[in-house]
C-alpha atoms as a PDB file:
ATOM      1  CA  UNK A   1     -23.169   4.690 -31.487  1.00  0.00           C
ATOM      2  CA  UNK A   2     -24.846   6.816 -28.958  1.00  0.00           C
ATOM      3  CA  UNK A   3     -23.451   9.816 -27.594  1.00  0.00           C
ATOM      4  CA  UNK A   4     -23.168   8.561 -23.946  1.00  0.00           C
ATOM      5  CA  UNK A   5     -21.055   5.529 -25.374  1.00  0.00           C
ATOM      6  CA  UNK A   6     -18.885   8.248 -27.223  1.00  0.00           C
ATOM      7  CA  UNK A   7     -18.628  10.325 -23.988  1.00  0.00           C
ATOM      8  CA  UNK A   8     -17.723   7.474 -21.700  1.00  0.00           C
ATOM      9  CA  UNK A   9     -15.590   5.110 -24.130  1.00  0.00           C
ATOM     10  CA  UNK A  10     -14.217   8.092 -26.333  1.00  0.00           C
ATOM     11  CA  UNK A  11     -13.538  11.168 -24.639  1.00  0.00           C
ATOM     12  CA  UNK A  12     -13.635  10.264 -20.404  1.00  0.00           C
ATOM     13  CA  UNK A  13     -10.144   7.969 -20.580  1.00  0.00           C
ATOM     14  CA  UNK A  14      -8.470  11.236 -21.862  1.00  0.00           C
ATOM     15  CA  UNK A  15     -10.477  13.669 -19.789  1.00  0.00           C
ATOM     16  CA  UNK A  16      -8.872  11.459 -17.054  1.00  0.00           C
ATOM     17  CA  UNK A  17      -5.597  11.034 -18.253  1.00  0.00           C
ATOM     18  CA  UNK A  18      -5.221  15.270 -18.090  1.00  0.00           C
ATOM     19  CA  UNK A  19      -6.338  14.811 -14.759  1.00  0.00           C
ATOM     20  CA  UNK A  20      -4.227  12.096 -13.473  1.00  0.00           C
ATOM     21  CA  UNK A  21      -1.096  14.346 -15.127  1.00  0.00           C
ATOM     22  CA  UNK A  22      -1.605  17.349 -14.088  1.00  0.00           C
ATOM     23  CA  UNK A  23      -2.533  16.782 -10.950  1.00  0.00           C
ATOM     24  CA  UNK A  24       0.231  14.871 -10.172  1.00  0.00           C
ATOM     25  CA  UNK A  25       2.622  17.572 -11.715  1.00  0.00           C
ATOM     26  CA  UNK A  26       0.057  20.025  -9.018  1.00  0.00           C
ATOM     27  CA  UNK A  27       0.679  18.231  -6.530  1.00  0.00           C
ATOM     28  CA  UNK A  28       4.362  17.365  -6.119  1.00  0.00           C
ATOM     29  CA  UNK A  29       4.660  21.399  -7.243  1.00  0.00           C
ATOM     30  CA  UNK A  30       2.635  22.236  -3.972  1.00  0.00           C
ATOM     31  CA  UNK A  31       2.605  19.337  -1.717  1.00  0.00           C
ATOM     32  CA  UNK A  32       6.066  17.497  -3.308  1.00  0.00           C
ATOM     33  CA  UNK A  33       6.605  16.813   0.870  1.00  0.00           C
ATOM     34  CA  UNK A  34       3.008  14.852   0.723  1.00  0.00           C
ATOM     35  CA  UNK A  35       4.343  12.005  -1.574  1.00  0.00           C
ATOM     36  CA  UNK A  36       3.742   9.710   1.288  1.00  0.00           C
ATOM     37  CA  UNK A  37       1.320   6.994   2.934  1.00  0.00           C
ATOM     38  CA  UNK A  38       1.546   9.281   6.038  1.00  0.00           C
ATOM     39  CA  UNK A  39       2.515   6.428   7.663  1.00  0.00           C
ATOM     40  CA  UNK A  40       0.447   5.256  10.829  1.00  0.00           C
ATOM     41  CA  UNK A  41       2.558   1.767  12.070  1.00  0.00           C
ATOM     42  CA  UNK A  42       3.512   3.244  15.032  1.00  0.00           C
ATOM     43  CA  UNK A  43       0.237   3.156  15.932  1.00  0.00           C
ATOM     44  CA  UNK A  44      -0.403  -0.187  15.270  1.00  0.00           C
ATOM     45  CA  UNK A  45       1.617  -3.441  13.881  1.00  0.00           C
ATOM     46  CA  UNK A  46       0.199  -6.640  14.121  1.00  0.00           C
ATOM     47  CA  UNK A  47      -2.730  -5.616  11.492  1.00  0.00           C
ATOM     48  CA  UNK A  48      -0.640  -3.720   9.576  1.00  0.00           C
ATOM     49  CA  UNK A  49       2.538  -6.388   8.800  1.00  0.00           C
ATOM     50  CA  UNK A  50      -0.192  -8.791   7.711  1.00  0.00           C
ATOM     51  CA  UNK A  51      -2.736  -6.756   5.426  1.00  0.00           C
ATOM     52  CA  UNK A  52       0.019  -4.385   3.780  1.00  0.00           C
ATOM     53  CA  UNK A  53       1.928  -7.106   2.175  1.00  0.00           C
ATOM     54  CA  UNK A  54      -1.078  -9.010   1.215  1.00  0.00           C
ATOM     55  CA  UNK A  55      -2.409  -6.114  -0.567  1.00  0.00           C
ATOM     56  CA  UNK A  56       0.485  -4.581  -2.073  1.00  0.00           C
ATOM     57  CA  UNK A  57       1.985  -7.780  -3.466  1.00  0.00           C
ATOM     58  CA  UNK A  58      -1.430  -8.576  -4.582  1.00  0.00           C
ATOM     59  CA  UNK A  59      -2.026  -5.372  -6.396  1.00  0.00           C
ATOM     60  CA  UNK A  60       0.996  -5.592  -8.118  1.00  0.00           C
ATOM     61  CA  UNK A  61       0.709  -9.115  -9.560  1.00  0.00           C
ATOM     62  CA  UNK A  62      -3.059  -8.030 -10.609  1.00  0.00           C
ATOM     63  CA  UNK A  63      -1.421  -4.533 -12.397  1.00  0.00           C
ATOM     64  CA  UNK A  64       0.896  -6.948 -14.201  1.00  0.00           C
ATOM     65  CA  UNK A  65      -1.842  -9.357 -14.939  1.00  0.00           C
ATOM     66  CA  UNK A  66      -4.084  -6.307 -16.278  1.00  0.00           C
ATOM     67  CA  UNK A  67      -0.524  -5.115 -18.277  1.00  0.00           C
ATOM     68  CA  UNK A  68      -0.539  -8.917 -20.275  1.00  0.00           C
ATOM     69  CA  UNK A  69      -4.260  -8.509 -20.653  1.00  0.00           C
ATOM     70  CA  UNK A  70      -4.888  -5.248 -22.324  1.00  0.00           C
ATOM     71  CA  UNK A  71      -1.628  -4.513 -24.058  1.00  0.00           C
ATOM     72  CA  UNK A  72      -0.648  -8.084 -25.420  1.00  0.00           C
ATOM     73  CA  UNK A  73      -2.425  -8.964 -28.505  1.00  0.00           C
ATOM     74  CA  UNK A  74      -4.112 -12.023 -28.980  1.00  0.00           C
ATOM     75  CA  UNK A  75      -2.157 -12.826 -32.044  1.00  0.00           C
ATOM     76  CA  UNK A  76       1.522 -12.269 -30.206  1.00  0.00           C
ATOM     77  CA  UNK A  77       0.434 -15.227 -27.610  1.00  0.00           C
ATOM     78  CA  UNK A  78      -0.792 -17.215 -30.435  1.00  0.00           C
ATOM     79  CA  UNK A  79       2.816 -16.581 -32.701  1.00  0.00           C
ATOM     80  CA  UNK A  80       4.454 -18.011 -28.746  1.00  0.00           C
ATOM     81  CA  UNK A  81       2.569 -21.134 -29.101  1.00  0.00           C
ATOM     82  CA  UNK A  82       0.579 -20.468 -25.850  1.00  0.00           C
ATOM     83  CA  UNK A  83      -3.146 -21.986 -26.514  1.00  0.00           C
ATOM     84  CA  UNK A  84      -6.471 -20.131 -25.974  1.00  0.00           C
ATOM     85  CA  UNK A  85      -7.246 -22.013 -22.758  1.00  0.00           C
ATOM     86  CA  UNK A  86      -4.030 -22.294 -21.497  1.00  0.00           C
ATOM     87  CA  UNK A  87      -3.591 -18.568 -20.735  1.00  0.00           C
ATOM     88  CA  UNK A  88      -7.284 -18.152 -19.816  1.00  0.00           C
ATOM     89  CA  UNK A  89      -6.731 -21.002 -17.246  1.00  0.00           C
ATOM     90  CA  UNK A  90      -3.510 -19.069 -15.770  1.00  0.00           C
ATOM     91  CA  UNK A  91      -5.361 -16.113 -16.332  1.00  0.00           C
ATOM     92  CA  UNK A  92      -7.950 -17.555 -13.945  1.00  0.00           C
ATOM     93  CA  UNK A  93      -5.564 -18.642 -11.153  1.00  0.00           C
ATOM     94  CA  UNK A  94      -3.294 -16.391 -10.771  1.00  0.00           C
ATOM     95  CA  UNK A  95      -5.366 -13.459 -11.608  1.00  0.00           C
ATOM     96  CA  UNK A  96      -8.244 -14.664  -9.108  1.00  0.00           C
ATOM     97  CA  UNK A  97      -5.516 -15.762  -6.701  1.00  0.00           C
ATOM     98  CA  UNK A  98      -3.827 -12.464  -6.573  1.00  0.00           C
ATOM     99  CA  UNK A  99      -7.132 -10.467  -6.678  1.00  0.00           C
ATOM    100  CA  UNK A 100      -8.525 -12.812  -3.575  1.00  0.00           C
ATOM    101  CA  UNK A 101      -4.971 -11.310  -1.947  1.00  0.00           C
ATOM    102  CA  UNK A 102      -5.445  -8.243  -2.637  1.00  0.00           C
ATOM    103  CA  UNK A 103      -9.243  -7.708  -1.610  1.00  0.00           C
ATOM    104  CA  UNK A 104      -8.146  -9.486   1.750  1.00  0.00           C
ATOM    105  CA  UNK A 105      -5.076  -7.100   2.584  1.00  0.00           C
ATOM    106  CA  UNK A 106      -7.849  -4.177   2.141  1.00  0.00           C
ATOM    107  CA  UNK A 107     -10.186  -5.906   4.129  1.00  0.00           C
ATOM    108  CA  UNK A 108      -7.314  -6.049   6.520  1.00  0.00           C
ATOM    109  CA  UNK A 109      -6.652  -2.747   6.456  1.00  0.00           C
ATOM    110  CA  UNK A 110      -9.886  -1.017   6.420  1.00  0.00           C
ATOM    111  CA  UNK A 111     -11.070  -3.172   9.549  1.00  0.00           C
ATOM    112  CA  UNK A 112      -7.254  -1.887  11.325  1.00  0.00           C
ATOM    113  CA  UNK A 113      -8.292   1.627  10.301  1.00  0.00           C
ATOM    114  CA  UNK A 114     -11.787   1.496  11.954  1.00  0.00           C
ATOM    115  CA  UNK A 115     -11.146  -0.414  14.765  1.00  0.00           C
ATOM    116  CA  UNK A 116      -7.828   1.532  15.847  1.00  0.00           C
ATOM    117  CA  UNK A 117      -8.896   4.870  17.178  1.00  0.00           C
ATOM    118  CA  UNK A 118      -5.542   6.863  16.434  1.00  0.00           C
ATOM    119  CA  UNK A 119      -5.271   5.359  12.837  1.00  0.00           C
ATOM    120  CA  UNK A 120      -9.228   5.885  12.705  1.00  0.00           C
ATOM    121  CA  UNK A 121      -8.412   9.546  13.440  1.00  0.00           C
ATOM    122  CA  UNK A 122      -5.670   9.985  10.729  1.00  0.00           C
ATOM    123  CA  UNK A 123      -8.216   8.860   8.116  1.00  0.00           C
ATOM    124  CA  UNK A 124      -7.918  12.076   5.950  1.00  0.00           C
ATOM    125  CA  UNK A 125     -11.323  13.293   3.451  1.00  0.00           C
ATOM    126  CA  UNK A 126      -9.336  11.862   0.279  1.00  0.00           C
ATOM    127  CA  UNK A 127      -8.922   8.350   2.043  1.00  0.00           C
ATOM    128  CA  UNK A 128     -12.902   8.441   2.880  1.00  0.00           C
ATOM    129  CA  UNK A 129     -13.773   8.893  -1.059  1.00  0.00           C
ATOM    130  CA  UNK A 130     -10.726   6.693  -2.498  1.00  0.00           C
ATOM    131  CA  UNK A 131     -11.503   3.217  -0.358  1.00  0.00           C
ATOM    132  CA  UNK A 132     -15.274   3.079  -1.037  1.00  0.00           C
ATOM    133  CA  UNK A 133     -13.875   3.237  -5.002  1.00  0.00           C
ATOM    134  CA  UNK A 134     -11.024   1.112  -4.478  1.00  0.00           C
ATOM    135  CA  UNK A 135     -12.824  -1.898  -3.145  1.00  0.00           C
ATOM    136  CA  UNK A 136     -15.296  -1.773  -6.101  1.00  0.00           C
ATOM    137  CA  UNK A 137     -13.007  -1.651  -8.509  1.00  0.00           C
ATOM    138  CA  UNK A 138     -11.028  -4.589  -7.144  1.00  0.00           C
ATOM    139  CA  UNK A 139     -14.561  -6.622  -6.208  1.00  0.00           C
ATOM    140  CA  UNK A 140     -15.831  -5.807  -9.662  1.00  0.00           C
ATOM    141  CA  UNK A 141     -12.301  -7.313 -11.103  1.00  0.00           C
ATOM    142  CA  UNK A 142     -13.084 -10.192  -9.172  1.00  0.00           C
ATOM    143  CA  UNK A 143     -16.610 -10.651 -10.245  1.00  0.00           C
ATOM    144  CA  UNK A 144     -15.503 -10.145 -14.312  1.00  0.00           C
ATOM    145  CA  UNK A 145     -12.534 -12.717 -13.225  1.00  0.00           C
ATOM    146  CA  UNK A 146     -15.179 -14.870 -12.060  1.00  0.00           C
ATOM    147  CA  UNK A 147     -17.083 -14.988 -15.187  1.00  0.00           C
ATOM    148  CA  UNK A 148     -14.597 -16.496 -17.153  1.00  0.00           C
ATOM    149  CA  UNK A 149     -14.894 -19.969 -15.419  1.00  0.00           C
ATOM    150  CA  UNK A 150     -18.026 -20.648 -17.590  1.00  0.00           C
ATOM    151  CA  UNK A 151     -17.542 -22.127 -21.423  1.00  0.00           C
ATOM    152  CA  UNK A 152     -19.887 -19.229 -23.288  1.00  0.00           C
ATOM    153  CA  UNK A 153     -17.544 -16.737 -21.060  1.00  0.00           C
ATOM    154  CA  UNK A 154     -16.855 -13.272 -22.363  1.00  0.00           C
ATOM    155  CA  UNK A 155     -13.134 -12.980 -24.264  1.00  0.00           C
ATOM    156  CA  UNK A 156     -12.300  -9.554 -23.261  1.00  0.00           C
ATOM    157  CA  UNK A 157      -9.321  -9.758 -25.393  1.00  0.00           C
ATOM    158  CA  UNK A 158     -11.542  -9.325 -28.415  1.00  0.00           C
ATOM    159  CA  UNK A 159     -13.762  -6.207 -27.039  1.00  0.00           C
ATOM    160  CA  UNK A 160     -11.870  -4.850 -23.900  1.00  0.00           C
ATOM    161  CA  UNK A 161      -8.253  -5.012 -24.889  1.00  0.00           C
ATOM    162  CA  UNK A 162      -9.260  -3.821 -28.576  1.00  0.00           C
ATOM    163  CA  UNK A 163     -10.996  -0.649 -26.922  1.00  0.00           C
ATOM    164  CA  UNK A 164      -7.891   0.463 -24.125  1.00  0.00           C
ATOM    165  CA  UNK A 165      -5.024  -0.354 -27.228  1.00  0.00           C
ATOM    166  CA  UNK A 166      -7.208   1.966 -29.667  1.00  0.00           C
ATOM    167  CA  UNK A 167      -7.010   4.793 -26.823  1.00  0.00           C
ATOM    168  CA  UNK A 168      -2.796   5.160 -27.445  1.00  0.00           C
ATOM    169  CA  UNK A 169      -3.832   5.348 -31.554  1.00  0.00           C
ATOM    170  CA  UNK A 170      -6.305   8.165 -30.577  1.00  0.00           C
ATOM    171  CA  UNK A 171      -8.630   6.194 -32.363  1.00  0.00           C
ATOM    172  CA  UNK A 172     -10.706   4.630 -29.997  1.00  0.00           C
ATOM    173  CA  UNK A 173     -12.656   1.669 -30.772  1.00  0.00           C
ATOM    174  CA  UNK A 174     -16.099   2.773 -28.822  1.00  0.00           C
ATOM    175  CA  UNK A 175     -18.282  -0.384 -30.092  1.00  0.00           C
ATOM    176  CA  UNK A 176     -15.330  -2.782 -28.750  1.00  0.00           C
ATOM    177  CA  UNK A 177     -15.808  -1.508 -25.406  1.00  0.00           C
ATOM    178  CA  UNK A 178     -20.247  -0.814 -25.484  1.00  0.00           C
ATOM    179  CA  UNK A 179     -20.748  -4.287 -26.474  1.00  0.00           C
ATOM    180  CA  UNK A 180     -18.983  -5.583 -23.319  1.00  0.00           C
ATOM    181  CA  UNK A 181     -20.818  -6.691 -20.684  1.00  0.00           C
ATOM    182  CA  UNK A 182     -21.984  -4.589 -17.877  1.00  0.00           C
ATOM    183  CA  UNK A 183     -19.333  -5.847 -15.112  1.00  0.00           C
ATOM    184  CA  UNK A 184     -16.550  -5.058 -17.698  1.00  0.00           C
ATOM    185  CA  UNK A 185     -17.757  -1.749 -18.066  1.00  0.00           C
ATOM    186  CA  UNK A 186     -18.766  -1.309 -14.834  1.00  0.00           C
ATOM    187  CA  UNK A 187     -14.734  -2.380 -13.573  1.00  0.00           C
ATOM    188  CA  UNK A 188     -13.441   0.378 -16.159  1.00  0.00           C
ATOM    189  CA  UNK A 189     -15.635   3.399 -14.923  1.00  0.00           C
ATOM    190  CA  UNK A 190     -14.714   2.430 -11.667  1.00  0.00           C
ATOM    191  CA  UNK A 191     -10.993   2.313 -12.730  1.00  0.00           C
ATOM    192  CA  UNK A 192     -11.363   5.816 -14.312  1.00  0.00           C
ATOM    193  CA  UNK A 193     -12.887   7.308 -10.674  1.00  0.00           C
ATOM    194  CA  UNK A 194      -9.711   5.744  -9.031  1.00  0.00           C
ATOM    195  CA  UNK A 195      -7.123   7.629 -11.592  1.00  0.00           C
ATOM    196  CA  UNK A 196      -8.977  10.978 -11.091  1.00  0.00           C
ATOM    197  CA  UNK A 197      -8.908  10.394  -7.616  1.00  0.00           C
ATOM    198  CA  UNK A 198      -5.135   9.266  -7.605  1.00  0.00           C
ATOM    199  CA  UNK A 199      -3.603  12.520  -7.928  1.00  0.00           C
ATOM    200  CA  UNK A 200      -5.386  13.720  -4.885  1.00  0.00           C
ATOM    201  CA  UNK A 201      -5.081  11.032  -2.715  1.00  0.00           C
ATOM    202  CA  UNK A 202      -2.199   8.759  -0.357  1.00  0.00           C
ATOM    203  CA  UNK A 203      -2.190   6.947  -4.121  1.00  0.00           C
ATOM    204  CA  UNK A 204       0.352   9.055  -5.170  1.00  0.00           C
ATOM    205  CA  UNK A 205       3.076   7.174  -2.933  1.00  0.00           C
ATOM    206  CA  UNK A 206       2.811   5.014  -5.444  1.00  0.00           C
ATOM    207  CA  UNK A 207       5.165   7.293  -7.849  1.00  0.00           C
ATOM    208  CA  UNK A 208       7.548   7.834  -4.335  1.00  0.00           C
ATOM    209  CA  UNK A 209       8.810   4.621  -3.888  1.00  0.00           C
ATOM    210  CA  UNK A 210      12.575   5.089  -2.087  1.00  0.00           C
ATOM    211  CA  UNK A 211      14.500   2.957  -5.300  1.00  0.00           C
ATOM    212  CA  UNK A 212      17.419   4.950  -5.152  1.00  0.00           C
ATOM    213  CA  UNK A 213      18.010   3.457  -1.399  1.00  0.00           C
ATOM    214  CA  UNK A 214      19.045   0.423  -3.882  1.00  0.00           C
ATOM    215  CA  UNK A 215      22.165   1.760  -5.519  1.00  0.00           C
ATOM    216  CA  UNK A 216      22.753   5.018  -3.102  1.00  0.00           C
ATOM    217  CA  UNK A 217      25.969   5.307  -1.333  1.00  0.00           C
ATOM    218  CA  UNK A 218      26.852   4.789   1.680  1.00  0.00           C
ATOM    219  CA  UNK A 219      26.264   7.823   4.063  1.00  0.00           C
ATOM    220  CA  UNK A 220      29.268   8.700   6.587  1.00  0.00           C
ATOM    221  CA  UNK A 221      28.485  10.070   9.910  1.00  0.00           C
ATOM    222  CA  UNK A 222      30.668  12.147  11.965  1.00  0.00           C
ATOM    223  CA  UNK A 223      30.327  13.492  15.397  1.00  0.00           C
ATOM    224  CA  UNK A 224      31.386  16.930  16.323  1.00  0.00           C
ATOM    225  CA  UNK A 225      32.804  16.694  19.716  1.00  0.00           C
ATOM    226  CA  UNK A 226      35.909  14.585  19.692  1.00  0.00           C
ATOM    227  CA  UNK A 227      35.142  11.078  21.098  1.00  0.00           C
ATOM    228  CA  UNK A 228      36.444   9.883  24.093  1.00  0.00           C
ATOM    229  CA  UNK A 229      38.867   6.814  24.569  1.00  0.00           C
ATOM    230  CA  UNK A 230      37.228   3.848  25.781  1.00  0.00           C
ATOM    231  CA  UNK A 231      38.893   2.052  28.605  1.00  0.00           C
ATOM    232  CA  UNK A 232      37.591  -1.234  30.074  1.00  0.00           C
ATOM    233  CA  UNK A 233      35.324  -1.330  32.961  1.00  0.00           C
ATOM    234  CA  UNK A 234      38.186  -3.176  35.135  1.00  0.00           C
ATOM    235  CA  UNK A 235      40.569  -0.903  34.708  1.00  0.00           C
ATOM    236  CA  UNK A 236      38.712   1.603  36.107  1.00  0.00           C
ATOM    237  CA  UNK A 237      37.565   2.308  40.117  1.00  0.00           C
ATOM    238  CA  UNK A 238      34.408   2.866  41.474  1.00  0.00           C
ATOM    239  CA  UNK A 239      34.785   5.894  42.196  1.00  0.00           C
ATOM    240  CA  UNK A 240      35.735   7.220  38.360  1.00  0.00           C
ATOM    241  CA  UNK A 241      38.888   7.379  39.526  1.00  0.00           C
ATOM    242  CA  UNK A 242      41.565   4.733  37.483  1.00  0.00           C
ATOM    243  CA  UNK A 243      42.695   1.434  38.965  1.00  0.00           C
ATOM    244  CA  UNK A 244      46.787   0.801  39.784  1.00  0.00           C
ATOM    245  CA  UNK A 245      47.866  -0.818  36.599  1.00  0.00           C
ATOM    246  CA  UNK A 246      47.939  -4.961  37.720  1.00  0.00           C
ATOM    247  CA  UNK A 247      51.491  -6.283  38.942  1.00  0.00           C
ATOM    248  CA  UNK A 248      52.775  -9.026  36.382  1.00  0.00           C
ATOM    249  CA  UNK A 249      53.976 -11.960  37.796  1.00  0.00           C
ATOM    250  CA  UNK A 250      57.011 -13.464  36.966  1.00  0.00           C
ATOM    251  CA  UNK A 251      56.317 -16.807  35.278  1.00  0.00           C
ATOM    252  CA  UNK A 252      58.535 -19.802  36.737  1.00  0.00           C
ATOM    253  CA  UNK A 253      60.267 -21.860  34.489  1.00  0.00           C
END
């Protein structure tokens, strides 16, 4: 092992994890009212009710898929009875179907935010340096997701998934992760950049999502000034003034 392998594989994921903790603890300590997307749909809708459900269902089926990958051993799907090929072959579909989603929301998303000039203007420093690495992290996903198709394909369950489960042992496994090829370590540099960024960025939302809406109670309203008695519109003149109360009539038997 070289010491750039030992850098990159053995000390950056932890270098990174500080980061991505403490500056999250920084910056809901200084900015806790900046937990958001900063919203810009009043600005514009049609773009935005199509590419923001494409790419956050997308990215969350692909975090899940990643989740399976890296943390399940090989053995526990082999103890389920779940062959080799069958879980590369869902592997491949959904993992390329929800990547192909998720690539398309950005695309979605980054065209809105050039093409709309008030959104355009919004576009904050952070957002400039976190798209460029988002969208080669998810296009190098795609490209390693890719490479499976062929039958001499790359089983990153034996290199990849050995390396990130020897990071919680704090033990890493550097030679699992150097012998990979270069789009699988290319995808987890790039992953690294996007947690150091994360802290800093609209990513944090992520960590704000409103699930106590689910099970909150309801909120009760009440007005100050008393409210006035409603009377129906026929019953009252023109002028403001209230109508005669209508004669019965007598009914005839």
């Amino acid at each position: 092992m070289n010491h750039l392998n030992i850098a990159l594989w053995g000390v950056l994921p932890y270098l990174v994890l500080v980061l991505f903790v403490a500056g999250g603890a920084w910056r809901y300590h200084y900015d806790r009212f900046g937990f958001t997307t900063r919203s810009s749909q009043l600005h514009e809708h049609r773009l935005l009710s199509i590419g923001g459900p494409l790419f956050h269902f997308g990215l969350l089926f692909v975090a899940a898929g990643h989740v399976v990958g890296l943390i399940v051993p090989e053995s526990l799907t082999e103890r389920l009875r779940v062959s080799e090929g069958l879980y590369h072959a869902n592997a491949l579909l959904i993992g390329g179907t929800a990547g192909l989603a998720t690539v398309a929301g950005l695309g979605l998303l980054l065209y809105r935010r050039l093409r709309v000039p008030a959104v355009r203007a919004a576009t904050s420093r952070s957002d400039r340096a976190v798209y460029p690495v988002l969208a080669a992290v998810l296009l190098a996903g795609l490209t390693a997701t890719a490479t499976g198709v062929r039958d001499d394909a790359y089983d990153y369950r034996q290199g990849v998934s050995v390396w990130f489960r020897s990071l919680f042992t704090l033990d890493p496994d550097v030679p699992a992760m150097s012998h990979a090829p270069l789009v699988y370590r290319l995808h987890a540099l790039l992953g690294l950049a996007l947690f150091a960024l994360w802290p800093f960025s609209r990513l944090v939302h992520a960590f704000a999502a409103p699930l106590g809406y689910l099970v909150r109670p309801y909120v009760v309203y009440r007005s100050r000034t008393p409210a006035r008695p409603y009377r129906h519109p026929a019953l009252t003149a023109p002028d403001g003034a209230h109508a005669p109360p209508r004669k019965r009539r007598r009914a005839h038997h």
